[in-house]
PDB file of N, CA and C in Angstrom:
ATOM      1  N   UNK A   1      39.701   5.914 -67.327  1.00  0.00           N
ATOM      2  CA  UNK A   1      39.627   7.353 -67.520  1.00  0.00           C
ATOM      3  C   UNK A   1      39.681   8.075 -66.182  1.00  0.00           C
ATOM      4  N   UNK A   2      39.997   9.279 -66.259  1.00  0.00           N
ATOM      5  CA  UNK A   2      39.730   9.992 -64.959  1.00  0.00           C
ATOM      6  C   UNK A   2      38.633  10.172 -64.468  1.00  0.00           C
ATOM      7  N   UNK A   3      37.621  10.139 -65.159  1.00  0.00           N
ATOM      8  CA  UNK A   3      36.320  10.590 -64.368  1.00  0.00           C
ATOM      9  C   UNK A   3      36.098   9.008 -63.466  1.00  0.00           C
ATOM     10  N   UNK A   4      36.342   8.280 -64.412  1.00  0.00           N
ATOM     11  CA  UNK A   4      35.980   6.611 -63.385  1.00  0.00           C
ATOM     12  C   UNK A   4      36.861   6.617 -62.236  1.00  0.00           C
ATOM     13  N   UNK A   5      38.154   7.115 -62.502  1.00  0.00           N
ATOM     14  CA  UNK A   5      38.997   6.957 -61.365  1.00  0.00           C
ATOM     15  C   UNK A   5      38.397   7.526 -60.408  1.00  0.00           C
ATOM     16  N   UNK A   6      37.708   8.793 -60.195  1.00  0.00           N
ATOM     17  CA  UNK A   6      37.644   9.875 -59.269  1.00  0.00           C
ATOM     18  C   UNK A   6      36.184   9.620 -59.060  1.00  0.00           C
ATOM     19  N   UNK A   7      35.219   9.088 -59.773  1.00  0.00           N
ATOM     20  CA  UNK A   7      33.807   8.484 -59.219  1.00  0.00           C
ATOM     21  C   UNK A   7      34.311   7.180 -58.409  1.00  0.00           C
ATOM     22  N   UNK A   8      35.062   6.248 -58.623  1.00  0.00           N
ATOM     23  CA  UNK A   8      35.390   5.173 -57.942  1.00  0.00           C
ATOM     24  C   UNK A   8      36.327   5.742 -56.497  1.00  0.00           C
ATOM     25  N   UNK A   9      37.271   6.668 -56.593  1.00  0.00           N
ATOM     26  CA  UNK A   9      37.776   7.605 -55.363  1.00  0.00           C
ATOM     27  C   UNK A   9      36.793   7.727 -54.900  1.00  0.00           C
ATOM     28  N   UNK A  10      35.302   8.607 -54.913  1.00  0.00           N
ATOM     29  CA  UNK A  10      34.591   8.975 -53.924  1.00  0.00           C
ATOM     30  C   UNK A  10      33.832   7.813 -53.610  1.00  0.00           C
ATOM     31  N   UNK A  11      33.474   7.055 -54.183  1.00  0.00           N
ATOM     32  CA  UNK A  11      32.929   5.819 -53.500  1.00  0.00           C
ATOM     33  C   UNK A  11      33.714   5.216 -52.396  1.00  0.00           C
ATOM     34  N   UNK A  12      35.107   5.268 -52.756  1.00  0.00           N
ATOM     35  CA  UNK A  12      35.692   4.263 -51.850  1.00  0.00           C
ATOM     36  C   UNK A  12      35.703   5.156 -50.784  1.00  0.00           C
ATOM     37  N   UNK A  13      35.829   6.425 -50.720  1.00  0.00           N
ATOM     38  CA  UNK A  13      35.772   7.498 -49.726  1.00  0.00           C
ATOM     39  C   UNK A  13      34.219   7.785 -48.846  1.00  0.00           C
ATOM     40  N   UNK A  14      33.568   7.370 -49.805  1.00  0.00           N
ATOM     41  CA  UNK A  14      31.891   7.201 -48.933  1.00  0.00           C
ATOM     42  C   UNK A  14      31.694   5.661 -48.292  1.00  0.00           C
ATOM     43  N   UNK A  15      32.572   4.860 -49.048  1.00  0.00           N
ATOM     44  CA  UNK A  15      32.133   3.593 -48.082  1.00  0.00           C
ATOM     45  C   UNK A  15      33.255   3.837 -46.881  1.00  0.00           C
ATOM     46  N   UNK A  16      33.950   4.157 -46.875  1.00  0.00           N
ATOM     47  CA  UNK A  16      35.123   4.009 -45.914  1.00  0.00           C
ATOM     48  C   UNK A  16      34.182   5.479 -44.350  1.00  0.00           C
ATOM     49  N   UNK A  17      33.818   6.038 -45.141  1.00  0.00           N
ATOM     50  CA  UNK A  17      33.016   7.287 -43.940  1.00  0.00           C
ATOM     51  C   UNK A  17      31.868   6.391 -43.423  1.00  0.00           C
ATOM     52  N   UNK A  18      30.900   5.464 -44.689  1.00  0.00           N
ATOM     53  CA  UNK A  18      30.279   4.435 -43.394  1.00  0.00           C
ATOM     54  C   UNK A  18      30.912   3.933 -42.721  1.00  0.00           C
ATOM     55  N   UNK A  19      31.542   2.970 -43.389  1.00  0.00           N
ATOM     56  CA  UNK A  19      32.538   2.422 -41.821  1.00  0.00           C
ATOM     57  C   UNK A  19      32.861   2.756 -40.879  1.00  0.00           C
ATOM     58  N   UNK A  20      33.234   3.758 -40.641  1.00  0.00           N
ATOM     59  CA  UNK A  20      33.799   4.456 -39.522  1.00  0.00           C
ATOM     60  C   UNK A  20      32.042   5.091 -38.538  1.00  0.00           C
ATOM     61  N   UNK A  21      31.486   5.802 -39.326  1.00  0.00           N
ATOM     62  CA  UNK A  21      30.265   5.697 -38.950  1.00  0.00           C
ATOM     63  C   UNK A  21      29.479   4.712 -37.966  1.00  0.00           C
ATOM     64  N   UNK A  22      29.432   3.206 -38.863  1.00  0.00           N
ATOM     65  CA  UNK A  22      28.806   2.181 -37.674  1.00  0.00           C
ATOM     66  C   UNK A  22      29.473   1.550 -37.430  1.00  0.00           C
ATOM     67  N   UNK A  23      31.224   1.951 -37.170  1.00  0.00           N
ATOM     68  CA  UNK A  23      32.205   1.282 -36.495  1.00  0.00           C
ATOM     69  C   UNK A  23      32.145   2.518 -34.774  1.00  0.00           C
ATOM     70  N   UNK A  24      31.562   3.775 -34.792  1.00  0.00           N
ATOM     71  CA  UNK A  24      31.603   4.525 -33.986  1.00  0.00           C
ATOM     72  C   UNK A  24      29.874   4.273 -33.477  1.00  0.00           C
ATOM     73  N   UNK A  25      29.598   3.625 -33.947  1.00  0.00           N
ATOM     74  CA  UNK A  25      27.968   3.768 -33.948  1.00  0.00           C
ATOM     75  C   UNK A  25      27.885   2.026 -32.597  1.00  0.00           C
ATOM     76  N   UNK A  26      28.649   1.314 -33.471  1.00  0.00           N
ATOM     77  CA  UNK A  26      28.711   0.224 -32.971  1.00  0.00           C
ATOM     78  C   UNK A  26      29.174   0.018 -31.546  1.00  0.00           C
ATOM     79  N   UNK A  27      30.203   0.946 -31.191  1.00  0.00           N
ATOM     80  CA  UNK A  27      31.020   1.675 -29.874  1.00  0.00           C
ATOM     81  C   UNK A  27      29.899   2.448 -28.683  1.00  0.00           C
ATOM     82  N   UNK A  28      29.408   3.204 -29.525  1.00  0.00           N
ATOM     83  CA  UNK A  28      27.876   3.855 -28.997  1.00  0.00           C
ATOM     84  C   UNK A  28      26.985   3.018 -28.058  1.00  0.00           C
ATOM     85  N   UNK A  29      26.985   2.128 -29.142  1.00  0.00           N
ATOM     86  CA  UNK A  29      25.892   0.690 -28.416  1.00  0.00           C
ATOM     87  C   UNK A  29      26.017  -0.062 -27.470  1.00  0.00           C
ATOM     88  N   UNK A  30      27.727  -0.528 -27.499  1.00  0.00           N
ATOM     89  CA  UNK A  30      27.984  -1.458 -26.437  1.00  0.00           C
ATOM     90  C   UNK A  30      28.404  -0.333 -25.402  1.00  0.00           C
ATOM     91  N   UNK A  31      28.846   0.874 -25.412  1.00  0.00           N
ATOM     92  CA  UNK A  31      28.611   1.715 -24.319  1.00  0.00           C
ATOM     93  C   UNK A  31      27.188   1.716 -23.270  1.00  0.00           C
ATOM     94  N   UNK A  32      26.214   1.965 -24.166  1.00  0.00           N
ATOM     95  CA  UNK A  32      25.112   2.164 -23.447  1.00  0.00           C
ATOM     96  C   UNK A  32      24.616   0.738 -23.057  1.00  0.00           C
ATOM     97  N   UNK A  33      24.779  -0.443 -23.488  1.00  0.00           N
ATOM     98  CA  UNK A  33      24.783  -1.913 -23.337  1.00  0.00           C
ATOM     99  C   UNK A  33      25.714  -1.716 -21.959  1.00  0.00           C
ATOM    100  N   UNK A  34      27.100  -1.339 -21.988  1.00  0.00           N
ATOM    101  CA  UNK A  34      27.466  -1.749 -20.630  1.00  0.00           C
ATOM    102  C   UNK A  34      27.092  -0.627 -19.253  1.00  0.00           C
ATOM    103  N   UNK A  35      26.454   0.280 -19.567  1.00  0.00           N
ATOM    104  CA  UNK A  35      26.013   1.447 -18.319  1.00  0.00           C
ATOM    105  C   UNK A  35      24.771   0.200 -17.997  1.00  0.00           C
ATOM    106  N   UNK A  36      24.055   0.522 -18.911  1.00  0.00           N
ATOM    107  CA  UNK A  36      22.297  -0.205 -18.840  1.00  0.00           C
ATOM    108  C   UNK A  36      22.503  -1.837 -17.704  1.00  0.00           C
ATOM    109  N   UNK A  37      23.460  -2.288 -17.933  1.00  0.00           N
ATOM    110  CA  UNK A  37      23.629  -3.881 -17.454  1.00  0.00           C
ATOM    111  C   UNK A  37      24.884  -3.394 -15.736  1.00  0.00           C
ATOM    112  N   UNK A  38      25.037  -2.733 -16.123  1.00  0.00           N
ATOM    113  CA  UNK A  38      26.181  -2.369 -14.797  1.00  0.00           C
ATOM    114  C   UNK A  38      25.704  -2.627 -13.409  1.00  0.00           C
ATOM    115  N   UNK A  39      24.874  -2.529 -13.284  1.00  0.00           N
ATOM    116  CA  UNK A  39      23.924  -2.454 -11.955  1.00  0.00           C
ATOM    117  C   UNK A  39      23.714  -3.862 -11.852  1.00  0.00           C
ATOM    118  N   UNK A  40      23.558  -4.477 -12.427  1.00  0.00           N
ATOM    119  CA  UNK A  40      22.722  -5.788 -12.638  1.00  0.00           C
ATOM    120  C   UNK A  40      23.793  -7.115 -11.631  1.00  0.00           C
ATOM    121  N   UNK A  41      24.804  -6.786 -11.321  1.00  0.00           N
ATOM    122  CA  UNK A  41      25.631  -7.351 -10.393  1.00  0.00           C
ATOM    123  C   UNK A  41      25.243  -7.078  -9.065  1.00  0.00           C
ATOM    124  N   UNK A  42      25.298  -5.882  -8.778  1.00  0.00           N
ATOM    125  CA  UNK A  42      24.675  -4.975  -7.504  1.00  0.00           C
ATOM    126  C   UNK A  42      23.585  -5.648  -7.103  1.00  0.00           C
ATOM    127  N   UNK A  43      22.260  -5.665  -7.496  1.00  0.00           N
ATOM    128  CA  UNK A  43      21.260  -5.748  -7.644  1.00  0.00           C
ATOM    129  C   UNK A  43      21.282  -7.786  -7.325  1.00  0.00           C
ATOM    130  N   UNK A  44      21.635  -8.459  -7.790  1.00  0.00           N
ATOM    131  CA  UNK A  44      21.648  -9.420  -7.458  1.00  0.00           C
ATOM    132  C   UNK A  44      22.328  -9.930  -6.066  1.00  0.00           C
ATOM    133  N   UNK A  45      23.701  -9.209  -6.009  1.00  0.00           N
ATOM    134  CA  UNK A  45      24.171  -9.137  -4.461  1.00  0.00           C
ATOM    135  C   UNK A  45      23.376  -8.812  -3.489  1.00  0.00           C
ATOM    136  N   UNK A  46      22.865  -7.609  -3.650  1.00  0.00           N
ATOM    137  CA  UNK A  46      21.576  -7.054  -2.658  1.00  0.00           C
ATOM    138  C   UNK A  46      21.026  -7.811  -2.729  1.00  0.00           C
ATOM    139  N   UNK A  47      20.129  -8.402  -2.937  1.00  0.00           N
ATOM    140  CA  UNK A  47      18.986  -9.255  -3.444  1.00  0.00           C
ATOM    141  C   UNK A  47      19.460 -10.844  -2.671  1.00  0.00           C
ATOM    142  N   UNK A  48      20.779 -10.645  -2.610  1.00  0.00           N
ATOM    143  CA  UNK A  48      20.802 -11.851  -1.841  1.00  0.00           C
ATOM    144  C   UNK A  48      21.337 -11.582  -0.408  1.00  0.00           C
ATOM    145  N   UNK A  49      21.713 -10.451  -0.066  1.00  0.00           N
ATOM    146  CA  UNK A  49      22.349  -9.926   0.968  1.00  0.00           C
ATOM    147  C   UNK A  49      21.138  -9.294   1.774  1.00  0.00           C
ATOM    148  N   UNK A  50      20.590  -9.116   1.203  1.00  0.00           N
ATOM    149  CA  UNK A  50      18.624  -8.229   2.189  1.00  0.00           C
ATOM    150  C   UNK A  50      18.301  -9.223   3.085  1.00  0.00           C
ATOM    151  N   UNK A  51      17.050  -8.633   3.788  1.00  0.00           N
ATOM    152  CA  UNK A  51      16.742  -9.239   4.279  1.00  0.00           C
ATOM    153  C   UNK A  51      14.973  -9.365   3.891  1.00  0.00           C
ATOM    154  N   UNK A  52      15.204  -8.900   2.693  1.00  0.00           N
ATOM    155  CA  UNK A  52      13.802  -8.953   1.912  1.00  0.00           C
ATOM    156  C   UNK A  52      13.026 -10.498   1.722  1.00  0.00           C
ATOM    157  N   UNK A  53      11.914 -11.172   1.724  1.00  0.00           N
ATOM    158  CA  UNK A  53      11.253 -12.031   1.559  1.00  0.00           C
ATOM    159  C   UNK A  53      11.307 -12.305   0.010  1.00  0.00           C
ATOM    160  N   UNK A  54      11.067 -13.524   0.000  1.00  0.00           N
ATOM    161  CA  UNK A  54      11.267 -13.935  -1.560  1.00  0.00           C
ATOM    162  C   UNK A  54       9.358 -13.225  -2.409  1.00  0.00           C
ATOM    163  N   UNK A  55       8.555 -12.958  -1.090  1.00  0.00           N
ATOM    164  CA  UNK A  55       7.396 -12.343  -2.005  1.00  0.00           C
ATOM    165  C   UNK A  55       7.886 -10.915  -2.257  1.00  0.00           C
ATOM    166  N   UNK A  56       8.186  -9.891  -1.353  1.00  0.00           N
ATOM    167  CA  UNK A  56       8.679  -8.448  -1.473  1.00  0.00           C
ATOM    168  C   UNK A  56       9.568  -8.602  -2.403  1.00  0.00           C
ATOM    169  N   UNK A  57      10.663  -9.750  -2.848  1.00  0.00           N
ATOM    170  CA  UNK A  57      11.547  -9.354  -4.186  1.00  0.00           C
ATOM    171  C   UNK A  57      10.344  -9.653  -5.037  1.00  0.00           C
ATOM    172  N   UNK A  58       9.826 -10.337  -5.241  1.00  0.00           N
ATOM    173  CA  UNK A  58       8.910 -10.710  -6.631  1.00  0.00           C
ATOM    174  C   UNK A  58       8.317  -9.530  -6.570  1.00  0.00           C
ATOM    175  N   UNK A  59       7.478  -8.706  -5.890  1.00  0.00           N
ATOM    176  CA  UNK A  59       6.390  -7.529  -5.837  1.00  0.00           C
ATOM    177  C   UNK A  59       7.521  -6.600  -6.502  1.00  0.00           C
ATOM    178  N   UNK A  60       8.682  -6.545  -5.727  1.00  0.00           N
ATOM    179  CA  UNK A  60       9.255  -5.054  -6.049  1.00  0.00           C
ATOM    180  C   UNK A  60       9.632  -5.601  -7.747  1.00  0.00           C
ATOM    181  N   UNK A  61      10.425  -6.375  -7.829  1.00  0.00           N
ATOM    182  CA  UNK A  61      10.552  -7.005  -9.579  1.00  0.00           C
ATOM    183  C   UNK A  61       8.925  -6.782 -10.092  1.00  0.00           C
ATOM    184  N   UNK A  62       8.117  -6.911 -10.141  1.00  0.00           N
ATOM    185  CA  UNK A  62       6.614  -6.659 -10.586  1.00  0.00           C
ATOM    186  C   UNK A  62       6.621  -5.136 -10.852  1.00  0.00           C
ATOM    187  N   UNK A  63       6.695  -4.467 -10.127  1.00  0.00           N
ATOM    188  CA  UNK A  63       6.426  -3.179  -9.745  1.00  0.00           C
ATOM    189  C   UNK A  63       7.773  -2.374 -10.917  1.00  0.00           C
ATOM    190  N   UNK A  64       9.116  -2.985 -10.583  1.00  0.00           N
ATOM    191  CA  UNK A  64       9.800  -2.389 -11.730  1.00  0.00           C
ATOM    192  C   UNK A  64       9.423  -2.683 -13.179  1.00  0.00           C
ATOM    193  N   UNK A  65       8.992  -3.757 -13.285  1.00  0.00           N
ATOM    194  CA  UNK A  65       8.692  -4.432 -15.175  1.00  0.00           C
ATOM    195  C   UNK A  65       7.505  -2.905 -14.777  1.00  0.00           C
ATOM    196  N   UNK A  66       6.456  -2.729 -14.495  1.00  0.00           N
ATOM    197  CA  UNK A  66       5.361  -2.342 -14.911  1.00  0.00           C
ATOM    198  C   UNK A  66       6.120  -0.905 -14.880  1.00  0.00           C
ATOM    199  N   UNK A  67       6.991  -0.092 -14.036  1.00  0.00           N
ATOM    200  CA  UNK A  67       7.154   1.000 -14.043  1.00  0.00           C
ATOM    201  C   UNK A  67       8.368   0.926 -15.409  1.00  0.00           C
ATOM    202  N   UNK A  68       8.988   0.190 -16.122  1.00  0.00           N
ATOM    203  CA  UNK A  68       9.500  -0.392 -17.409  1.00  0.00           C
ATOM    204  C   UNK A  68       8.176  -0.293 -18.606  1.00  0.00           C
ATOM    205  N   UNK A  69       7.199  -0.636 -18.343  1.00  0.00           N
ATOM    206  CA  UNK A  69       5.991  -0.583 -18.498  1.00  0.00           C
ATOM    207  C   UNK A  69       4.841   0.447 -19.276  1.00  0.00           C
ATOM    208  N   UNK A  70       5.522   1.628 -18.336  1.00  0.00           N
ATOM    209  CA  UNK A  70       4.015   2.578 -18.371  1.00  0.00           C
ATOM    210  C   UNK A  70       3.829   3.210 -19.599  1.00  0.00           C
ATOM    211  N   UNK A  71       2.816   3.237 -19.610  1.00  0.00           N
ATOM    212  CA  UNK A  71       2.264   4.280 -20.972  1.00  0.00           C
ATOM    213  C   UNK A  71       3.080   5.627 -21.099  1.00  0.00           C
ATOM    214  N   UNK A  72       2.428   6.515 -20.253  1.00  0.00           N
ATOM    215  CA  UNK A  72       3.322   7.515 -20.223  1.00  0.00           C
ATOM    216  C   UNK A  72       3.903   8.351 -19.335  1.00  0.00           C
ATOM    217  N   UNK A  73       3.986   9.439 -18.787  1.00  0.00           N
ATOM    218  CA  UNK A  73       4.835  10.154 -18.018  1.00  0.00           C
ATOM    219  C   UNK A  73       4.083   9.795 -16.606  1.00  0.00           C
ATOM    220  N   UNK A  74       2.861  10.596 -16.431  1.00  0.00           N
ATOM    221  CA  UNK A  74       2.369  10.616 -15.342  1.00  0.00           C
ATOM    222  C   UNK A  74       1.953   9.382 -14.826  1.00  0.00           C
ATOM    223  N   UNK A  75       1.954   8.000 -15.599  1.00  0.00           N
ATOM    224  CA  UNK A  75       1.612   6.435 -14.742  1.00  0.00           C
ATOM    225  C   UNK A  75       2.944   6.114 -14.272  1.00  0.00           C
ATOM    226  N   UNK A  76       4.452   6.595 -15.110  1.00  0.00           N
ATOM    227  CA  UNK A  76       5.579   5.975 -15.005  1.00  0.00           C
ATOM    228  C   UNK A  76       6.164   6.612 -13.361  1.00  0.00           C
ATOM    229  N   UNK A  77       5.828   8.007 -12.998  1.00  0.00           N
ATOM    230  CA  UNK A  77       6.040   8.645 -12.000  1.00  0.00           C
ATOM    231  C   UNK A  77       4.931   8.090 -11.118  1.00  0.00           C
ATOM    232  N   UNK A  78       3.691   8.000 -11.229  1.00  0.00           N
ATOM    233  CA  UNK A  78       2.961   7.242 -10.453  1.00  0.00           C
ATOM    234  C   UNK A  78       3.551   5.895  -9.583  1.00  0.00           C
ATOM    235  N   UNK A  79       4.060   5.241 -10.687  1.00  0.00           N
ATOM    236  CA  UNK A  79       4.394   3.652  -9.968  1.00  0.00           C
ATOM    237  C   UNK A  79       5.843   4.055  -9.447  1.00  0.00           C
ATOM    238  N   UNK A  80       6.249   5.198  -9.955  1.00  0.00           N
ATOM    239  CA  UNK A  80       8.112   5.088  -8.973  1.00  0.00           C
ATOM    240  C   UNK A  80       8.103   5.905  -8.226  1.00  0.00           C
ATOM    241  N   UNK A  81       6.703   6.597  -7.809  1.00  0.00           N
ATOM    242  CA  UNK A  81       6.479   7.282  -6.400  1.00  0.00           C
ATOM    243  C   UNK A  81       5.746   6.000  -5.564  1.00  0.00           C
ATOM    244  N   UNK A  82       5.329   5.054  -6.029  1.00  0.00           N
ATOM    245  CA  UNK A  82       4.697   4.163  -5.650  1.00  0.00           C
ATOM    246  C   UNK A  82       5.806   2.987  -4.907  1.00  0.00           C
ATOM    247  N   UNK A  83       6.616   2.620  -5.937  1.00  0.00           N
ATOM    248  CA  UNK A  83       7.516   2.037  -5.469  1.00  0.00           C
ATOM    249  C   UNK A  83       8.731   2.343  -4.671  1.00  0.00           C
ATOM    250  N   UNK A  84       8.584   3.747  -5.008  1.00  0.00           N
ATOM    251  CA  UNK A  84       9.762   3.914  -4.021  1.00  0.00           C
ATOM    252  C   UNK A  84       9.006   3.974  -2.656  1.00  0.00           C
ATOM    253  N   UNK A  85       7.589   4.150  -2.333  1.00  0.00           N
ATOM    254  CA  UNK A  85       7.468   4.312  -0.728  1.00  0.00           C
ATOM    255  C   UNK A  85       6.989   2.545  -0.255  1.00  0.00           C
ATOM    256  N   UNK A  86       6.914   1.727  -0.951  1.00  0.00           N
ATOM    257  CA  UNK A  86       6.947   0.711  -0.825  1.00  0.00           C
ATOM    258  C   UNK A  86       8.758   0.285  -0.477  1.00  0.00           C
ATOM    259  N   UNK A  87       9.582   0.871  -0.949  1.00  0.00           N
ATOM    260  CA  UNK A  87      10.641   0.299  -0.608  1.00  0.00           C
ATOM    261  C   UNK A  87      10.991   0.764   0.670  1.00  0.00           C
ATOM    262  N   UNK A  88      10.601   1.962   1.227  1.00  0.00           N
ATOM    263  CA  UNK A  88      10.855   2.196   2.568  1.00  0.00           C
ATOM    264  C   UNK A  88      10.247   1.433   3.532  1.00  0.00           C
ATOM    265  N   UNK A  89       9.151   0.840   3.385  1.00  0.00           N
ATOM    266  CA  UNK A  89       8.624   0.293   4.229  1.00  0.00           C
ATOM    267  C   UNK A  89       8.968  -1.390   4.369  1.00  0.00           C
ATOM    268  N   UNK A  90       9.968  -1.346   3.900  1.00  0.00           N
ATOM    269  CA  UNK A  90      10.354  -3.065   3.630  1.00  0.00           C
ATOM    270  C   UNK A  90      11.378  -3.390   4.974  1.00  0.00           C
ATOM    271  N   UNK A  91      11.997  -2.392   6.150  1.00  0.00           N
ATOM    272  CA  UNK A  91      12.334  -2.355   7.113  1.00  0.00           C
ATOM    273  C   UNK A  91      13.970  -2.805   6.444  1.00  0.00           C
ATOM    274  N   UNK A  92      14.701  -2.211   5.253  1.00  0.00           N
ATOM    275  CA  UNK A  92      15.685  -2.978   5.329  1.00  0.00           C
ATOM    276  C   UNK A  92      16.271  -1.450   6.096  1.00  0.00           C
ATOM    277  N   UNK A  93      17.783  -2.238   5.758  1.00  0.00           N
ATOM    278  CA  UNK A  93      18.723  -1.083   6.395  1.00  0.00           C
ATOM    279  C   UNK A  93      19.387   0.094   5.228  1.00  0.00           C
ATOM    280  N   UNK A  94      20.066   1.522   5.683  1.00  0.00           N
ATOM    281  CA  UNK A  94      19.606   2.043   5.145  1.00  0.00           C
ATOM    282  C   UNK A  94      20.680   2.123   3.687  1.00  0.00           C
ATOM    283  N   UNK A  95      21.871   1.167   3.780  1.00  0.00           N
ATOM    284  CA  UNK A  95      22.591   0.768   2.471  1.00  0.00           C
ATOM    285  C   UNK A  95      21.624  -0.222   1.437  1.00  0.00           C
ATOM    286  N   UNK A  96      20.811  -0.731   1.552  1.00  0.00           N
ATOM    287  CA  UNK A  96      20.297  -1.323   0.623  1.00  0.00           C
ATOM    288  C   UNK A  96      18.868  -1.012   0.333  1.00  0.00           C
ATOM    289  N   UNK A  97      18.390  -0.027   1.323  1.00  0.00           N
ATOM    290  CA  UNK A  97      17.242   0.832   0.521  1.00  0.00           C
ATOM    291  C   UNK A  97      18.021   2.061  -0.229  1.00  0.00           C
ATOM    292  N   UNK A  98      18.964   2.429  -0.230  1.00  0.00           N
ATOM    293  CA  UNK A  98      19.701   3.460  -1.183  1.00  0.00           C
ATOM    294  C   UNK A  98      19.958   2.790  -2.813  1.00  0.00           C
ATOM    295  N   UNK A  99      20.315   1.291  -2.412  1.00  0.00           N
ATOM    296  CA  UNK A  99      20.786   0.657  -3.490  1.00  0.00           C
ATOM    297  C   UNK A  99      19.383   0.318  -4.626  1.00  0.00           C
ATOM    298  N   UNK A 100      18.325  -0.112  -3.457  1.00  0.00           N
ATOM    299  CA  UNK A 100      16.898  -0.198  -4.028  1.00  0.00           C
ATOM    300  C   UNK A 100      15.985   1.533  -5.290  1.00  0.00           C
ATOM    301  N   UNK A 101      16.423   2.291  -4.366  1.00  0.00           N
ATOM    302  CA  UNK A 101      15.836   3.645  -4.533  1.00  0.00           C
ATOM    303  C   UNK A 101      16.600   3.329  -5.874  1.00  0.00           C
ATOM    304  N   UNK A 102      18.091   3.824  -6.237  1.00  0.00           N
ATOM    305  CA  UNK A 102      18.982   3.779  -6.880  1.00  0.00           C
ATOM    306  C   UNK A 102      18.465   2.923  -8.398  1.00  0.00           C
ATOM    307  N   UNK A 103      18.031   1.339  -7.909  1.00  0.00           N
ATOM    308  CA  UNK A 103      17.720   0.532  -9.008  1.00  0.00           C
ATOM    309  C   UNK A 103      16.406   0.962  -9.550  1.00  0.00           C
ATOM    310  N   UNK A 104      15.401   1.770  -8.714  1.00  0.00           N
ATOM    311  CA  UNK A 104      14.102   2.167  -8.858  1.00  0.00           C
ATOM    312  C   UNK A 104      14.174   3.524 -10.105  1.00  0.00           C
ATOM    313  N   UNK A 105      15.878   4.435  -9.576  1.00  0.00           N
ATOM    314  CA  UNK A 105      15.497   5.413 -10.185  1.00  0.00           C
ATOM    315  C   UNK A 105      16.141   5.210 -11.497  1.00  0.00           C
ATOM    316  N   UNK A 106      16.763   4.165 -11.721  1.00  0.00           N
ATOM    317  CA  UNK A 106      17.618   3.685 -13.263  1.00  0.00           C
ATOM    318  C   UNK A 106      16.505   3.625 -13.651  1.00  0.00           C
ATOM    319  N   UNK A 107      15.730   2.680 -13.627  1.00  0.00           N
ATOM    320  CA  UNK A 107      14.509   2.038 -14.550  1.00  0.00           C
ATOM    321  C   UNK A 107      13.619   3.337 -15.024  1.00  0.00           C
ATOM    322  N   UNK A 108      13.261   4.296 -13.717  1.00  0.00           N
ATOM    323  CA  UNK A 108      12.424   5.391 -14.553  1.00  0.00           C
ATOM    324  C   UNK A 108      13.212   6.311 -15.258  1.00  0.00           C
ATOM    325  N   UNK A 109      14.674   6.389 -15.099  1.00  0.00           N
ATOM    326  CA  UNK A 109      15.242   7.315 -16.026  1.00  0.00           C
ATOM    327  C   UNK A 109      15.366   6.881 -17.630  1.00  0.00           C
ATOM    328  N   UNK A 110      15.401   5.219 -17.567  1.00  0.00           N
ATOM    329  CA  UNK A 110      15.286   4.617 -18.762  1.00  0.00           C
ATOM    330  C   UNK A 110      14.487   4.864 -19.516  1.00  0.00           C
ATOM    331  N   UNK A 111      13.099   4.433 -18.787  1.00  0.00           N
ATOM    332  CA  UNK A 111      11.639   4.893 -19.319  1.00  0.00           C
ATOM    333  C   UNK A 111      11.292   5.869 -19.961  1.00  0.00           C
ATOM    334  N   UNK A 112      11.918   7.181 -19.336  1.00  0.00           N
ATOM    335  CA  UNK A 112      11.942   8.165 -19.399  1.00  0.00           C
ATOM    336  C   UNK A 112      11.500   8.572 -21.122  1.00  0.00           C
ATOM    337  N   UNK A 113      12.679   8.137 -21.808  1.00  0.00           N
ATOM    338  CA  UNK A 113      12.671   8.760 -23.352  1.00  0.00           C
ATOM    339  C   UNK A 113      11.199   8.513 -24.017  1.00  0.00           C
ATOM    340  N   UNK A 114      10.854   7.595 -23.942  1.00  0.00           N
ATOM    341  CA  UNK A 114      10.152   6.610 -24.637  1.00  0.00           C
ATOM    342  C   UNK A 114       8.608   6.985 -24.019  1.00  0.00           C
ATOM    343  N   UNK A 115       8.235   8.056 -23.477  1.00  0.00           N
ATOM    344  CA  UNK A 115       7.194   8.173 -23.043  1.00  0.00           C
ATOM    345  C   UNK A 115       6.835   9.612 -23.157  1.00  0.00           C
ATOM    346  N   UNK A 116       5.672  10.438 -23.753  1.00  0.00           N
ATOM    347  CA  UNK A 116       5.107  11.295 -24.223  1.00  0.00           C
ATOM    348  C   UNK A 116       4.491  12.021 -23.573  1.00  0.00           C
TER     349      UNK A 116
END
């Protein structure tokens, strides 16, 4: 009958708008999957290119999980005012304390949403 035809039309027309939905949704994700991980090359180069101590990488890695971490606004700015003057004082030079600052200020911009 027509009415089945045209209830079965809009179905196929509502499943086909999901699709496209978490086929654009899905695009969304691995976007922000590849910004979020982009650095993560950098960061290991530096890390081997510094002249940082294998304790100052562990502290500053410590210091990012916890500023990854914080409860909320004012502890998360606490530890990345914290860490960032800890990174000045690590005597590197001044391309890889930019790169440091840089990885310091990804993590609190991340944080960012997720905190009240």
């Amino acid at each position: 009958t027509i009415r089945r035809a045209g209830k079965e039309l809009a179905q196929k027309n509502k499943l086909d708008d999901d699709a496209k939905k978490a086929q654009i949704r899905s695009v969304e994700l691995l976007e922000q999957i590849e910004k979020n991980t982009a650095s993560l090359n950098d960061v290991v180069e530096l890390l081997h290119e510094s002249n940082l101590q294998q304790a100052q990488i562990s502290d500053l890695m410590g210091d990012l999980f916890a500023l990854a971490k914080a409860k909320d606004k004012k502890e998360a700015k606490s530890l990345y005012e914290k860490t960032i003057g800890k990174l000045s004082s690590f005597g590197e030079d001044v391309n890889n304390i930019a790169a440091l600052v840089t990885l310091a200020t990804s993590v609190y911009n991340m944080v960012g949403p997720y905190l009240h």
